[in-house]
Protein backbone atom coordinates (compact mmCIF):
# COMPACT_ATOMS: atom_id res chain seq x y z
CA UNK A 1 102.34 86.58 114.96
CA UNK A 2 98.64 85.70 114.01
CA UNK A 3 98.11 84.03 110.51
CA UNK A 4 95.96 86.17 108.94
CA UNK A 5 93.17 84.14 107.06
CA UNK A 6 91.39 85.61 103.45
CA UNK A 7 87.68 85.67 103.28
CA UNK A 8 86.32 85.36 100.26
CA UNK A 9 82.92 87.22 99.69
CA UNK A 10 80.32 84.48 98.25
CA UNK A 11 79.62 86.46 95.26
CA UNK A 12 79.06 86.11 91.83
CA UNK A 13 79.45 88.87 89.42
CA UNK A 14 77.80 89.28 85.59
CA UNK A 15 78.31 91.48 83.37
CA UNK A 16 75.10 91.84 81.85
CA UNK A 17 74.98 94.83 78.83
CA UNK A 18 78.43 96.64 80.74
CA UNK A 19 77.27 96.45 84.19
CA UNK A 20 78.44 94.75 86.27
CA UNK A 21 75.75 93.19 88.99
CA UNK A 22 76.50 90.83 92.05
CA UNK A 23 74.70 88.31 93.10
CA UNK A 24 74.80 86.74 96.45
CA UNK A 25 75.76 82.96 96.42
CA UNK A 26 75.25 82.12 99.93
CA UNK A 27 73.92 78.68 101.27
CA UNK A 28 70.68 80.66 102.11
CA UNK A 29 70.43 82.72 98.75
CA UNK A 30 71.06 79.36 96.93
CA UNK A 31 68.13 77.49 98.31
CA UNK A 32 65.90 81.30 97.88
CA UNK A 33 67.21 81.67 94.35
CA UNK A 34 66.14 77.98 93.30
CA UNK A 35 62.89 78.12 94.71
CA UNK A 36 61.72 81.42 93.65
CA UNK A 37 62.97 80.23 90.34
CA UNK A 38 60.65 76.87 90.55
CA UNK A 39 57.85 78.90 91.00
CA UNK A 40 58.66 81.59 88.89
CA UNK A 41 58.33 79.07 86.23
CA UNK A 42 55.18 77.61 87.56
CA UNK A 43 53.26 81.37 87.37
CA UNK A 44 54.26 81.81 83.70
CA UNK A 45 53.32 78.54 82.61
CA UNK A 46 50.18 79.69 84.24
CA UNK A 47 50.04 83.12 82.70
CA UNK A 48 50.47 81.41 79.19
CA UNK A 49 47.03 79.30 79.55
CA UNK A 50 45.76 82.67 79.50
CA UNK A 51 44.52 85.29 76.92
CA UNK A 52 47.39 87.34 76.09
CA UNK A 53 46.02 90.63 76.99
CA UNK A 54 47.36 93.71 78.96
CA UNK A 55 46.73 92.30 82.16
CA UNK A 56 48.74 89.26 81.38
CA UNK A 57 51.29 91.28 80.09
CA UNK A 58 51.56 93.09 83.21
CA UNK A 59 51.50 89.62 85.46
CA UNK A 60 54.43 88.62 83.74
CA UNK A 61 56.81 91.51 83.91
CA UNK A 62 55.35 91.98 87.72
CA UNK A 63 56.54 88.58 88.12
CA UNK A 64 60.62 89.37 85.92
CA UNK A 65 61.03 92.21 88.37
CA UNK A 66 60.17 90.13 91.74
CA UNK A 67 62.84 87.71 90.09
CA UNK A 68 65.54 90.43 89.10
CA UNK A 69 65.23 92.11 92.03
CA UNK A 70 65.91 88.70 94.55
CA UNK A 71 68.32 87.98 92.56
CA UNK A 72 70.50 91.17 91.30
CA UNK A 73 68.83 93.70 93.47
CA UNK A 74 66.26 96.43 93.27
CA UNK A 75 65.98 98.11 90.02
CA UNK A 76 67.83 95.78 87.72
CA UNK A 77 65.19 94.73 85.93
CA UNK A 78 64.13 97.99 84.18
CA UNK A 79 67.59 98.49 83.36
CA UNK A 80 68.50 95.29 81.83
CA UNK A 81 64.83 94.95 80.04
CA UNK A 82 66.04 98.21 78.38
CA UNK A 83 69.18 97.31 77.56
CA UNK A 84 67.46 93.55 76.00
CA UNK A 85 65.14 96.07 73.43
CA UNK A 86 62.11 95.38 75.78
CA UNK A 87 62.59 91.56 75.58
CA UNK A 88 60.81 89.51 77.22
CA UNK A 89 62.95 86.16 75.42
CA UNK A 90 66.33 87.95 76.42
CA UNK A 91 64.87 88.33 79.96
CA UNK A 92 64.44 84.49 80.13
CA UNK A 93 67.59 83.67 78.80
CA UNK A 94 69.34 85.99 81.16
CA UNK A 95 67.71 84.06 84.27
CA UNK A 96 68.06 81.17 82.72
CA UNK A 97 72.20 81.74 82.63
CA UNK A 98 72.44 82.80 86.16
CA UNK A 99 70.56 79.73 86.88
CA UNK A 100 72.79 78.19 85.40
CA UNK A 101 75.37 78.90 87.24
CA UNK A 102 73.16 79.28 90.62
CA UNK A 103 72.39 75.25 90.09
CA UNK A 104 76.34 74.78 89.26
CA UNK A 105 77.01 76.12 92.92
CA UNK A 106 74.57 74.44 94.51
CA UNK A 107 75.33 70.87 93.24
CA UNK A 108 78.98 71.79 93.99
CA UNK A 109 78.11 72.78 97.70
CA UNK A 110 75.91 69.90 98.45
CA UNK A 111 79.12 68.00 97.15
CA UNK A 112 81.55 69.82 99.26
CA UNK A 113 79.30 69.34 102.51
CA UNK A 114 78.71 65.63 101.77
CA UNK A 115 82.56 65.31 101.09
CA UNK A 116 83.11 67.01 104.63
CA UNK A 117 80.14 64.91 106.56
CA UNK A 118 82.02 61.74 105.05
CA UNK A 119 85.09 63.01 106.40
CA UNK A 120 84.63 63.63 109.74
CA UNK A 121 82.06 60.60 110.03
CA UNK A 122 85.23 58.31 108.83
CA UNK A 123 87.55 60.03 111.17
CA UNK A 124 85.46 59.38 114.04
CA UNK A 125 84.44 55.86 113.36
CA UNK A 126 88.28 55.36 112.99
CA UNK A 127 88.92 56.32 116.61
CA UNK A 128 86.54 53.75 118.12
């Protein structure tokens, strides 16, 4: 009889104004997710040196949806900017939680693996 092993999906669902979106929490969209986040901050900071204007204005939500759509998939954006009144502060703090928790995985996997490299490197020099 074969021992049937569960798989967990490497998910992470929010409920963000009743709907529910996923977000991938994979090694790969870890690292994407922190790095698109590191320079998503580095473009607004940017953006707010300059006149705040209609073109600015534009940057920045050009810049939300590139975010909410890495990170919750196409099309989120307009519907949770809608559901936020048009807010561009409840937009931040929205990223800002998933980051949250994005930066909460990461520092747990980077534990995990070191725990495991440890592991194995001890069980091997053990042997010799």
């Amino acid at each position: 009889m074969a021992i049937k092993i569960q798989i967990n999906k490497s998910v992470e669902e929010f409920d963000i104004a009743g709907t529910i979106y996923e977000m991938d929490m994979s090694d790969e969209a870890l690292k994407k997710y922190r790095k698109e986040w590191e320079t998503f901050n580095l473009q607004v900071a940017a953006l707010e040196k300059l006149p705040n204007d209609e073109a600015a204005e534009q940057k920045a939500k050009e810049l939300f949806i590139q975010v909410y759509d890495l990170f919750l998939g196409q099309g989120s954006f307009e519907k949770i900017f809608n559901a936020t009144g048009k807010s561009s502060w409840l937009m931040i703090d929205i990223l800002k939680q998933m980051m949250d928790v994005v930066n909460i995985k990461y520092t747990s996997l980077k534990a995990e693996k070191k725990q495991q490299y440890t592991k194995q490197k001890n069980r091997h020099n053990h042997r010799k």
